[in-house]
Protein backbone atom coordinates (compact mmCIF):
# COMPACT_ATOMS: atom_id res chain seq x y z
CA UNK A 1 -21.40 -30.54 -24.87
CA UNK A 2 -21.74 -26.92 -23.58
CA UNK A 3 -19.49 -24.09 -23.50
CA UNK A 4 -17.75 -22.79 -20.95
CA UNK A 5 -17.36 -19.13 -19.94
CA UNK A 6 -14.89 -17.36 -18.36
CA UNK A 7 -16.17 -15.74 -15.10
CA UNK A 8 -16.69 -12.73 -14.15
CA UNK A 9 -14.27 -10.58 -13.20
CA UNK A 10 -14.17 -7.18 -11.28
CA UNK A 11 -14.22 -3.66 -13.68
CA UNK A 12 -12.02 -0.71 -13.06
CA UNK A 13 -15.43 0.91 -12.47
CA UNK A 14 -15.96 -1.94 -9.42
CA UNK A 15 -12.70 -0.64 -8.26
CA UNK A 16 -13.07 2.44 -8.47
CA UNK A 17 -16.58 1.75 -6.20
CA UNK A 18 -14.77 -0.11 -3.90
CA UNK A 19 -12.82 2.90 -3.25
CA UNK A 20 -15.32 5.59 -3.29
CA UNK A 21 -17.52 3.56 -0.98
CA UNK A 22 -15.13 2.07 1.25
CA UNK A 23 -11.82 3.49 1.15
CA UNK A 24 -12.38 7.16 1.39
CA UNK A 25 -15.37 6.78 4.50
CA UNK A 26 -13.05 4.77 5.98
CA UNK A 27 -10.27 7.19 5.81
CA UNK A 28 -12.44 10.01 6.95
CA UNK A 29 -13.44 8.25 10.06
CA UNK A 30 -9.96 6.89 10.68
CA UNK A 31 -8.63 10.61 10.06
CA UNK A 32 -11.84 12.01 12.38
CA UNK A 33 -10.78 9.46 15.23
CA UNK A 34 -7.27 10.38 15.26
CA UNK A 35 -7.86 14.19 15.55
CA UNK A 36 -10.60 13.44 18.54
CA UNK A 37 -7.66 11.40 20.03
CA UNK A 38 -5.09 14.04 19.52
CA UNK A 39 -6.84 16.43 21.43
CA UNK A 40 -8.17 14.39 23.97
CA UNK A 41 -4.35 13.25 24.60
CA UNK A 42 -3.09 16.95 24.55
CA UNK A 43 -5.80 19.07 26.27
CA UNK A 44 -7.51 15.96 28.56
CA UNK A 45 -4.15 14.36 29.68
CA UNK A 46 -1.70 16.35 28.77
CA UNK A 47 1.03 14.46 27.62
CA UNK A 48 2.48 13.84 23.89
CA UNK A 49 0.14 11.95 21.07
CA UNK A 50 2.22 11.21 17.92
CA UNK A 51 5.03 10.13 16.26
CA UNK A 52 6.04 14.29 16.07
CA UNK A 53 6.25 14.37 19.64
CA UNK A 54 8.88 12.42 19.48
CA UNK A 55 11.41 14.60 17.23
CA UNK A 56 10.61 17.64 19.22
């Protein structure tokens, strides 16, 4: 004899947390890591990193 209630469902404001909070730190680290590779690739070994090496 009770009611039922939907449940609860995710806000644009929990998406929008998901992406500040997730998303963009893991971009920045994923960005950070690429550049340290980049130059450890062309100053440590030197030898082409990238997809641009490639059309050169």
């Amino acid at each position: 004899m009770g009611h039922e209630i939907s449940a609860p469902r995710p806000t644009k404001w929990a998406y929008y947390y998901i992406l500040k909070y997730i998303g963009l730190p893991l971009c920045m680290i994923l960005t950070g890591m690429d550049i340290i590779l980049f130059f450890v690739f062309k100053y440590g070994f030197d030898s082409c990193y990238g997809v641009f090496c490639l059309i050169n």
